[in-house]
N, C-alpha and C. Protein backbone atom coordinates (compact mmCIF):
# COMPACT_ATOMS: atom_id res chain seq x y z
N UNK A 1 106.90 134.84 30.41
CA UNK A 1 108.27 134.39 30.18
C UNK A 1 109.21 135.58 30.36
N UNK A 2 110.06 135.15 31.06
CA UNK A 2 111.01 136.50 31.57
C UNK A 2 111.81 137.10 30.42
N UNK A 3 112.33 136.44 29.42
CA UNK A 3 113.17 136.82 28.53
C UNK A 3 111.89 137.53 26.98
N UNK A 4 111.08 136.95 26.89
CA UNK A 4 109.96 137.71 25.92
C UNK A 4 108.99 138.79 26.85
N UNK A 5 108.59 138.70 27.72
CA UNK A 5 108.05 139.97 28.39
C UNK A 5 109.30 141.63 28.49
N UNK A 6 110.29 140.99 28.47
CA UNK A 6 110.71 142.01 28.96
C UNK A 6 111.88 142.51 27.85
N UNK A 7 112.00 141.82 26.44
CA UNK A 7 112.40 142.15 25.69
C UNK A 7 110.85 142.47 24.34
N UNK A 8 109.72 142.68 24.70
CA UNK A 8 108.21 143.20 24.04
C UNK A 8 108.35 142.58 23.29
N UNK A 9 108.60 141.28 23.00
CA UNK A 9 108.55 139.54 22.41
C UNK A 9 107.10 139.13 23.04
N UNK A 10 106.66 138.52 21.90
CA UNK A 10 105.48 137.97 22.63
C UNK A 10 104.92 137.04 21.93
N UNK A 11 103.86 135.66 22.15
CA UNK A 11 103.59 134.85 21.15
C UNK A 11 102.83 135.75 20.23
N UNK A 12 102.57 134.80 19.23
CA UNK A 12 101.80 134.86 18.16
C UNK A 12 100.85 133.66 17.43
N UNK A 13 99.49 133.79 17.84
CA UNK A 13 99.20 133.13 17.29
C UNK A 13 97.31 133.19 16.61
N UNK A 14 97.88 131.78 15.38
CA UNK A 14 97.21 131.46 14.57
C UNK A 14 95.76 130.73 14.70
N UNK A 15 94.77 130.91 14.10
CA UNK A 15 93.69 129.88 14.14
C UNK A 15 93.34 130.31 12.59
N UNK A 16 93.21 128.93 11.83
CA UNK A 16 92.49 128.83 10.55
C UNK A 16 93.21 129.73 9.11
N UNK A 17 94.87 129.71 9.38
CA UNK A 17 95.54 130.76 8.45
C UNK A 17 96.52 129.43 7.61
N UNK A 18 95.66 130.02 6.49
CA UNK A 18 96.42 129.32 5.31
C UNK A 18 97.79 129.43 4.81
N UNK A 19 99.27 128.80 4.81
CA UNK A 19 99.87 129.20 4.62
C UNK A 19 100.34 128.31 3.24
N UNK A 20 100.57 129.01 1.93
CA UNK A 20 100.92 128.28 0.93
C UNK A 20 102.79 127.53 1.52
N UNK A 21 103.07 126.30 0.40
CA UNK A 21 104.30 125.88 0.94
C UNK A 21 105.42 126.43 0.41
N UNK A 22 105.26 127.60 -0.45
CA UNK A 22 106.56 127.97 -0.81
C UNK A 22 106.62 129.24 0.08
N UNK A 23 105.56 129.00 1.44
CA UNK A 23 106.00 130.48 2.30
C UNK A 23 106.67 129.77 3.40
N UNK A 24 106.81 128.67 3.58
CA UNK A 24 107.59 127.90 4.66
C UNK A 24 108.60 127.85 4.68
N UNK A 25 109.49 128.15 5.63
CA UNK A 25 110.93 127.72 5.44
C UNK A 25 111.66 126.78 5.97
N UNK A 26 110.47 125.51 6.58
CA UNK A 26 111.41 124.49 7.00
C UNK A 26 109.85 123.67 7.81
N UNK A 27 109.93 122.69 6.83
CA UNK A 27 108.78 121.61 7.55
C UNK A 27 107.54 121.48 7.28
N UNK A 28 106.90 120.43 7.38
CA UNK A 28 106.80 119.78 8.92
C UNK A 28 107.81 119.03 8.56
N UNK A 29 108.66 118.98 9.75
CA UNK A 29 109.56 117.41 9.28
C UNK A 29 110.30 116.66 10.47
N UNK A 30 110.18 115.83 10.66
CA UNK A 30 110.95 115.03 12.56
C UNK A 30 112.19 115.42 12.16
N UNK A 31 111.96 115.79 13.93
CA UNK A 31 113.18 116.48 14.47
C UNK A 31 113.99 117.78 14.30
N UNK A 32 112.52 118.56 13.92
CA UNK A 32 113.14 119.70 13.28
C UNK A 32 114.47 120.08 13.54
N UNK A 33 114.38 120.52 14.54
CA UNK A 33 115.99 121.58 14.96
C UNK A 33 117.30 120.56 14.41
N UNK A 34 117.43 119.28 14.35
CA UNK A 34 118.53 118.91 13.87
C UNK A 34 118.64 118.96 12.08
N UNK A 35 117.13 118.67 11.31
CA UNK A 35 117.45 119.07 10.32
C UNK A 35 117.52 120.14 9.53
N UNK A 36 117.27 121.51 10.55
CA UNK A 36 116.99 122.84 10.50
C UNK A 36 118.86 123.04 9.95
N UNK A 37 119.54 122.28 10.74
CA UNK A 37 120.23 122.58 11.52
C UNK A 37 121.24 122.18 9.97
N UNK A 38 121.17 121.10 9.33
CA UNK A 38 121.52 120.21 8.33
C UNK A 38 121.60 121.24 7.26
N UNK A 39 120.25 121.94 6.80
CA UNK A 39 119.77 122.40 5.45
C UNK A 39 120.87 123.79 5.78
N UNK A 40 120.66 124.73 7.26
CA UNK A 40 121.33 125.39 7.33
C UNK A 40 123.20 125.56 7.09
N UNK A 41 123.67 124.73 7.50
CA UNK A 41 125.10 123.92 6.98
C UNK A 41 125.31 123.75 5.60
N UNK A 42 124.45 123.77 5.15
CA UNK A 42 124.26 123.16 2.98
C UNK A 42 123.91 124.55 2.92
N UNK A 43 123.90 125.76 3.24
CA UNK A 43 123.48 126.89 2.92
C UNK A 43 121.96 126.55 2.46
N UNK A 44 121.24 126.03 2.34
CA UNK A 44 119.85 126.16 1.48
C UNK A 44 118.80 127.01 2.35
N UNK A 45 117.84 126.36 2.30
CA UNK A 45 117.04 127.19 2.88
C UNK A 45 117.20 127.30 4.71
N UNK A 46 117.12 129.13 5.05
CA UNK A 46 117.84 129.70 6.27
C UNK A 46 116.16 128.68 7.06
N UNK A 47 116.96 127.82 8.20
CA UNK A 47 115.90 127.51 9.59
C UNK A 47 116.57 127.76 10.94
N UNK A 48 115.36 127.22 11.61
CA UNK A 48 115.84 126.97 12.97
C UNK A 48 117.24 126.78 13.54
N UNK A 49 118.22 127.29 14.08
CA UNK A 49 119.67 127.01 14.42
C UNK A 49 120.46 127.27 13.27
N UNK A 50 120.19 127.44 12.69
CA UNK A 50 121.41 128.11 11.41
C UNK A 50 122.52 128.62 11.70
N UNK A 51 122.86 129.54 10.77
CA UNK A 51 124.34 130.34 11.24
C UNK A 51 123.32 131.74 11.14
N UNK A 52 122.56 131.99 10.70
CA UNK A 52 121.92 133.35 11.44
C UNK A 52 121.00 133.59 12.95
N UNK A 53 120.68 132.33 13.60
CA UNK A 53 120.88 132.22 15.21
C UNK A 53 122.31 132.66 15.31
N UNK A 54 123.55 131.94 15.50
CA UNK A 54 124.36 132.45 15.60
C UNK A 54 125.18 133.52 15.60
N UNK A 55 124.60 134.22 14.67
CA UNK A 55 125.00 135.65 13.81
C UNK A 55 123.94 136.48 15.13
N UNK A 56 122.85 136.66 15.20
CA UNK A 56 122.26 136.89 15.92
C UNK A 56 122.67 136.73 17.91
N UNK A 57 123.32 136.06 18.08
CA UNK A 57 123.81 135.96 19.48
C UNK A 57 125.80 136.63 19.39
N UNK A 58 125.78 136.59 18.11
CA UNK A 58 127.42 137.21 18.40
C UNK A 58 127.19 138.87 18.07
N UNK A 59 126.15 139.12 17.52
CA UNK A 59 125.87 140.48 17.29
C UNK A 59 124.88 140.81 19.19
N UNK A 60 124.57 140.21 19.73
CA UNK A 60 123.95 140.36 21.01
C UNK A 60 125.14 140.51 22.21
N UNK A 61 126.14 139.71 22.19
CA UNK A 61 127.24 139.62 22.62
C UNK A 61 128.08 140.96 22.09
N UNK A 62 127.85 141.76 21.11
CA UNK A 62 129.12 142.52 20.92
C UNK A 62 128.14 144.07 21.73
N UNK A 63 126.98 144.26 21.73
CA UNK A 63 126.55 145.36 22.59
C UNK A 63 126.79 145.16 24.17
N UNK A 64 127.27 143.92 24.59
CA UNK A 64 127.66 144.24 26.06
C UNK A 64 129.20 144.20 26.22
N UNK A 65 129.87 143.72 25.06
CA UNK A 65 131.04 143.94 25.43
C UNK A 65 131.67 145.29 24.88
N UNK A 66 130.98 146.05 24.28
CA UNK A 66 130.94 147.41 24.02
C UNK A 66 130.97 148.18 25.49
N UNK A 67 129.64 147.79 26.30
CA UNK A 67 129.23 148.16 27.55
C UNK A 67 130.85 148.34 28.26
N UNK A 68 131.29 147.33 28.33
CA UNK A 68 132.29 146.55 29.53
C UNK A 68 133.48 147.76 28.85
N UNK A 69 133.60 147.64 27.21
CA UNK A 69 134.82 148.79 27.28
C UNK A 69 134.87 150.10 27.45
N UNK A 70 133.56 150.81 27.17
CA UNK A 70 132.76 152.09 27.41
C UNK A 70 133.37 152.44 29.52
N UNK A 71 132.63 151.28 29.97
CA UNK A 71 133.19 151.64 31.40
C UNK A 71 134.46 151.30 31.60
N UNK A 72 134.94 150.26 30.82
CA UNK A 72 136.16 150.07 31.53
C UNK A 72 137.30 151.72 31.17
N UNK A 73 137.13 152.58 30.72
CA UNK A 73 137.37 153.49 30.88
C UNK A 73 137.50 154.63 31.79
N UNK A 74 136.56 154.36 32.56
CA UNK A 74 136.63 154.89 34.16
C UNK A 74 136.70 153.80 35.06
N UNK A 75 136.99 152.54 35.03
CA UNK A 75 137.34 151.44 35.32
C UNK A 75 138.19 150.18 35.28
N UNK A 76 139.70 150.80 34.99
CA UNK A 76 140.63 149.78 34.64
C UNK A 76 140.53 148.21 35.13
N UNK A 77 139.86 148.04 36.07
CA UNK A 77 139.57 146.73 36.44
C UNK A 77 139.46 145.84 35.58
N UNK A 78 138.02 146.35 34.85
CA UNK A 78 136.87 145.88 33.76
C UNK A 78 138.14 145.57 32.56
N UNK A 79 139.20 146.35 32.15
CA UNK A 79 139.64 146.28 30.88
C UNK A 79 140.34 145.03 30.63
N UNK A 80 141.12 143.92 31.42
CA UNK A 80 141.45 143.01 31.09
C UNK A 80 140.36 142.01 30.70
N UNK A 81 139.00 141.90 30.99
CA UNK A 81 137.70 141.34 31.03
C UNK A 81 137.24 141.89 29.18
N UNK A 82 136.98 143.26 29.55
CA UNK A 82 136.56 143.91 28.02
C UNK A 82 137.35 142.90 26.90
N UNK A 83 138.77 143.44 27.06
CA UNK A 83 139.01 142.78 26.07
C UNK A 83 139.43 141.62 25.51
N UNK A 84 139.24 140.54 26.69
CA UNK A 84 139.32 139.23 26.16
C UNK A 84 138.37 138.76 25.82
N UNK A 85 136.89 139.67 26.16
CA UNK A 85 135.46 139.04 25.44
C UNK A 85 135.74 139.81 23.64
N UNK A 86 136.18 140.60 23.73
CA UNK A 86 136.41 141.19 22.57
C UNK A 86 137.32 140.48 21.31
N UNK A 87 138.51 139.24 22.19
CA UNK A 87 139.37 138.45 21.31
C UNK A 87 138.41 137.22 20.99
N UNK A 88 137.50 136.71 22.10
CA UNK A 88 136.55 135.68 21.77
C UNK A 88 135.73 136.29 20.55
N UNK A 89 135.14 137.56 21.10
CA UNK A 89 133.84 137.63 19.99
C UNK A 89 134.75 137.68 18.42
N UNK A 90 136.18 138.10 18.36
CA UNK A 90 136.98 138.42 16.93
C UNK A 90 136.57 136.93 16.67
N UNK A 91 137.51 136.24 17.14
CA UNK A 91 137.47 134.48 17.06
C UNK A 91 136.26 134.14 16.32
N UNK A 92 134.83 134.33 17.12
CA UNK A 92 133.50 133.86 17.03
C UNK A 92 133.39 134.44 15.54
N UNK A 93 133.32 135.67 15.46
CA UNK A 93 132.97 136.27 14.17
C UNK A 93 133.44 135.65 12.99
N UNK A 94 134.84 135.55 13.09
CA UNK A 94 135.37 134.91 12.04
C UNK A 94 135.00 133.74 11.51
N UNK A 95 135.29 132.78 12.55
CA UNK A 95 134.65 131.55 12.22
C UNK A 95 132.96 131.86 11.47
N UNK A 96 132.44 132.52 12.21
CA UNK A 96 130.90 132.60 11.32
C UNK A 96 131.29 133.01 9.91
N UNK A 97 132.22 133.97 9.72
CA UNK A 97 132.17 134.89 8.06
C UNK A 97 132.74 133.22 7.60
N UNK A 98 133.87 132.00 7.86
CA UNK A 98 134.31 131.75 7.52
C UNK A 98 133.28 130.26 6.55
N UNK A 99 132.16 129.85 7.83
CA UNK A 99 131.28 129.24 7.60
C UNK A 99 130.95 129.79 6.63
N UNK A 100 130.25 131.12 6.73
CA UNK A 100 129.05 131.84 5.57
C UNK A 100 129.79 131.65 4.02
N UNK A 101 130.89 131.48 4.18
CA UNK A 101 131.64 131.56 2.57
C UNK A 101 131.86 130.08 2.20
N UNK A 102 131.67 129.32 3.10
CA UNK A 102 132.23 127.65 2.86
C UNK A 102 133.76 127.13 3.34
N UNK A 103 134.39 128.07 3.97
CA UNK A 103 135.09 127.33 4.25
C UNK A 103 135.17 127.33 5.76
N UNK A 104 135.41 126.19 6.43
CA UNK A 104 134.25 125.71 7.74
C UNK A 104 135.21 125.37 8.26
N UNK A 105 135.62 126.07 9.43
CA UNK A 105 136.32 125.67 10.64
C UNK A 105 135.73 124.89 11.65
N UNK A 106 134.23 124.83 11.45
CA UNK A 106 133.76 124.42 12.97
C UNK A 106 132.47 123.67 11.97
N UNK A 107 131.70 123.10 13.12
CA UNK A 107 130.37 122.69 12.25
C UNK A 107 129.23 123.66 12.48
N UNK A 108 128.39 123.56 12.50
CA UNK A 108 127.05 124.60 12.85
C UNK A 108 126.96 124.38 14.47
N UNK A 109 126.48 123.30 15.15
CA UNK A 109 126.55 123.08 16.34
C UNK A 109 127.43 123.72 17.21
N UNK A 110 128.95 123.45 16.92
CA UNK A 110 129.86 123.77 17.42
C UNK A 110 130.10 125.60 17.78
N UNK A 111 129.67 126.14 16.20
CA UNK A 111 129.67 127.26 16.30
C UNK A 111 128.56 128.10 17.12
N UNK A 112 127.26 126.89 17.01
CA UNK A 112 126.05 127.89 17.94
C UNK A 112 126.60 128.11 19.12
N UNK A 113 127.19 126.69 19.38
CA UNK A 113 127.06 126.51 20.99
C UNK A 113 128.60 127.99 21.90
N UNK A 114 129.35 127.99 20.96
CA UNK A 114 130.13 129.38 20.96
C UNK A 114 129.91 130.54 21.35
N UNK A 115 128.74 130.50 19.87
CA UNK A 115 128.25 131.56 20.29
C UNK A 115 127.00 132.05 21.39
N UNK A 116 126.52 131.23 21.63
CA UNK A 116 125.84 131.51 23.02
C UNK A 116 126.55 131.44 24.33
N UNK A 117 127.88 130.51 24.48
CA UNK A 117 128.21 131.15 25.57
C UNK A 117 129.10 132.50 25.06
N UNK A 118 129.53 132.71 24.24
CA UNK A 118 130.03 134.45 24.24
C UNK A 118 128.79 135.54 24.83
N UNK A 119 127.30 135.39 24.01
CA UNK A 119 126.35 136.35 24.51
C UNK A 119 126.67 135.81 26.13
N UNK A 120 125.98 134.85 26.59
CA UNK A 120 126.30 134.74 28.28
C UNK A 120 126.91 135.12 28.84
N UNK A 121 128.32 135.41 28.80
CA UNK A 121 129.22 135.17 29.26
C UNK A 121 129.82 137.16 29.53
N UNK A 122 129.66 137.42 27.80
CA UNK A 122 129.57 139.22 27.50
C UNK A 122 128.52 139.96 28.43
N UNK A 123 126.86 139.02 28.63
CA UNK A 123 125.93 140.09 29.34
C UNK A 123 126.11 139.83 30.69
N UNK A 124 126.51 138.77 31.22
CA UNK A 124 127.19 138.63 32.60
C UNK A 124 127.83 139.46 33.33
N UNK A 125 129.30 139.77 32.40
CA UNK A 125 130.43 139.95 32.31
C UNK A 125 129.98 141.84 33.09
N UNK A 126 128.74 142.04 31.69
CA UNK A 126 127.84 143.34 31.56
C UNK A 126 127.22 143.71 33.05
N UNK A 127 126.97 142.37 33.74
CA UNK A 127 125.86 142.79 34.62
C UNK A 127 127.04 143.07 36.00
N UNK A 128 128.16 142.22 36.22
CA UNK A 128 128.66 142.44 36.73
C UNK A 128 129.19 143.70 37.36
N UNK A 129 129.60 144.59 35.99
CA UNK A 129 129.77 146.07 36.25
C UNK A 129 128.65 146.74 36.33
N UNK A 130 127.75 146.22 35.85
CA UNK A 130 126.51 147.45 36.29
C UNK A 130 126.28 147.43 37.66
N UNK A 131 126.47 146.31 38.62
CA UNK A 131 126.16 145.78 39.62
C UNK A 131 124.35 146.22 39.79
N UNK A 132 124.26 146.40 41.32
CA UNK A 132 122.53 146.03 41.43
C UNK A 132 121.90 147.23 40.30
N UNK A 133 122.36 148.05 39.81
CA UNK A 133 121.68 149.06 38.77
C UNK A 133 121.36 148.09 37.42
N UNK A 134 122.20 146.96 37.17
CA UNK A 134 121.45 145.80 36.28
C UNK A 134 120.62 145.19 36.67
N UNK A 135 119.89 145.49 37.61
CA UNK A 135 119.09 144.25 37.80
C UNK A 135 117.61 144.98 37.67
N UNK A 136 117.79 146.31 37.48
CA UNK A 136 116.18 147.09 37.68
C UNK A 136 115.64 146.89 35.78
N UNK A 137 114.39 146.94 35.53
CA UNK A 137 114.07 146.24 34.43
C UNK A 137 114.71 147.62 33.16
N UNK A 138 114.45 148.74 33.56
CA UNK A 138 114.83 149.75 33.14
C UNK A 138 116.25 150.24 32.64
N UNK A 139 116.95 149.28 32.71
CA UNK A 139 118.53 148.82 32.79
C UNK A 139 118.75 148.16 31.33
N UNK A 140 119.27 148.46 30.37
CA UNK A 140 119.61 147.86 29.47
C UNK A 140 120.43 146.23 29.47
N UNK A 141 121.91 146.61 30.49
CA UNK A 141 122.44 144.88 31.23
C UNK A 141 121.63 144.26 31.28
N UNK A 142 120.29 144.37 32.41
CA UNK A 142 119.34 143.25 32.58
C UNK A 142 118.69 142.64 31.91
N UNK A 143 118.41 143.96 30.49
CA UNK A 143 117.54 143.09 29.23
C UNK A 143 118.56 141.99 28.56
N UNK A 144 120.04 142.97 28.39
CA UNK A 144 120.73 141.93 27.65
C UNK A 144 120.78 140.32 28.47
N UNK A 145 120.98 140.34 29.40
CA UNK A 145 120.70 139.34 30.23
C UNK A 145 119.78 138.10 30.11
N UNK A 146 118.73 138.74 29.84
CA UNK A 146 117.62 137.96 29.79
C UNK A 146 117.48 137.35 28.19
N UNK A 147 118.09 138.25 27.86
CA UNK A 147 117.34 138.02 26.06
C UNK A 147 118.56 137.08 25.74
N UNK A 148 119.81 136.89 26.56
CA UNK A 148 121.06 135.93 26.03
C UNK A 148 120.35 134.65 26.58
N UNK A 149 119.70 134.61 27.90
CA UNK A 149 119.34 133.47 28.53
C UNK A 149 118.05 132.43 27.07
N UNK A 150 117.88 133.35 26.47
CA UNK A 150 116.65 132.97 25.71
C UNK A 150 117.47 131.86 24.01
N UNK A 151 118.73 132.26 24.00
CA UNK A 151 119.26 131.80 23.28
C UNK A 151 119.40 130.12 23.69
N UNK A 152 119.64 129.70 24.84
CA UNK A 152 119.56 128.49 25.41
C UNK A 152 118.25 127.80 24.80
N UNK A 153 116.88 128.15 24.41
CA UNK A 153 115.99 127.35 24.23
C UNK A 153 115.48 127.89 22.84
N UNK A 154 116.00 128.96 22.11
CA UNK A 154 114.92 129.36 21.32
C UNK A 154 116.17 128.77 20.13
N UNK A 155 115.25 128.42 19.17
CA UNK A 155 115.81 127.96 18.16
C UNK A 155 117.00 126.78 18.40
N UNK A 156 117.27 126.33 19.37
CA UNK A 156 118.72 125.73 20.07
C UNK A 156 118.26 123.68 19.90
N UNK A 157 118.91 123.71 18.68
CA UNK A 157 119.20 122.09 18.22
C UNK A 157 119.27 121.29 19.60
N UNK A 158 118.64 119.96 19.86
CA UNK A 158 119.24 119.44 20.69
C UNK A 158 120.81 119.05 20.99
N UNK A 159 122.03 118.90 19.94
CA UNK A 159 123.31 118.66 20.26
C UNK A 159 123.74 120.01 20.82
N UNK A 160 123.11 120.86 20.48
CA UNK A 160 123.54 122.30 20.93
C UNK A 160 123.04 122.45 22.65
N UNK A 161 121.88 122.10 23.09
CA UNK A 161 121.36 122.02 24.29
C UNK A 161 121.89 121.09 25.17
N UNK A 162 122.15 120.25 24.67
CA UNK A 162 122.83 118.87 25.42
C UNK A 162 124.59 119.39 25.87
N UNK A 163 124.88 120.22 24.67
CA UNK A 163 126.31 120.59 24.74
C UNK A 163 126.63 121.42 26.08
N UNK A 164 125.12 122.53 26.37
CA UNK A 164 125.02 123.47 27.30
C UNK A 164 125.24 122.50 28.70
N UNK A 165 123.90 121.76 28.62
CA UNK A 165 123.86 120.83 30.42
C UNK A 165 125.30 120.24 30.60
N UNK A 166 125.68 119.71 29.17
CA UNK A 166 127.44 119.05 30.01
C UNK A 166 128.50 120.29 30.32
N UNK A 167 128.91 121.37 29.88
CA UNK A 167 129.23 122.49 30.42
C UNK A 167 128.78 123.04 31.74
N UNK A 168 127.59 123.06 31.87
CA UNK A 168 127.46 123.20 33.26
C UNK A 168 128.03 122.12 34.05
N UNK A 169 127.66 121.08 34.35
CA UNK A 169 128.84 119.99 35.16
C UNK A 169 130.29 120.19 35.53
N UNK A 170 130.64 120.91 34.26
CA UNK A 170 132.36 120.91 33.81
C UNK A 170 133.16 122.15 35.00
């Protein structure tokens, strides 16, 4: 898998390991990711798609738009780019602190789906200026790249995935 090989992600797995149920944090239960998604919203116990996925892709998103202002320094081009990923990621952030305290501008969905296109959009944005020097594996852009692409399936609720395919159309 391109995004776990090359970020030293890798499965893990089990045969014959007992796990008591107060070490679980979500399940067995149908349809996980939407009710991952539920418990996470009620603050209770942190699952699948929460607001720390989220937290996790806006903190992924702010090391490439770091990138973009770092160069856009010897690159005025880049700086109108830098810093409008920089007014999104303010935006994004907030809304998350605003969730984490209870008072909720957005729903959980709404906010994942945000925040994954900010990472996209920031390591893009990233690869762009690196040009072909992002694309060698040895390249930090390219990892970010890959490891934003991974946000699309890993932990990602179906209203959140569904939200992605109609954006692409758009």
């Amino acid at each position: 898998m391109m995004a776990l090989d090359a970020s030293s992600t890798g499965p893990v797995r089990f045969k014959s390991v007992f796990v008591d149920d107060s070490n679980v944090l979500h399940g067995p239960v149908a349809n996980v990711m939407e009710a991952s998604n539920r418990s996470a919203a009620s603050h209770s116990t942190p699952g699948a798609g929460g607001l720390q996925t989220s937290a996790l892709a806006i903190g992924h998103a702010a090391q490439a738009i770091e990138y973009l202002i770092n160069e856009s320094a010897e690159r005025a081009d880049l700086l109108a780019v830098a810093t409008g990923l920089q007014l999104q990621w303010l935006e994004t952030f907030e809304a998350l602190s605003k969730m984490n305290t209870g008072e909720v501008p957005l729903d959980a969905s709404t906010l994942r789906k945000k925040s994954n296109d900010l990472a996209l959009k920031s390591t893009q944005a990233a690869l762009v200026a690196a040009k072909g020097a992002g694309f060698l594996n040895s390249h930090d852009v390219g990892r970010w790249c890959r490891e934003a692409m991974f946000f699309l399936v890993w932990s990602c609720p179906h209203s959140v995935a569904q939200a992605h395919l109609c954006s692409f159309v758009n």
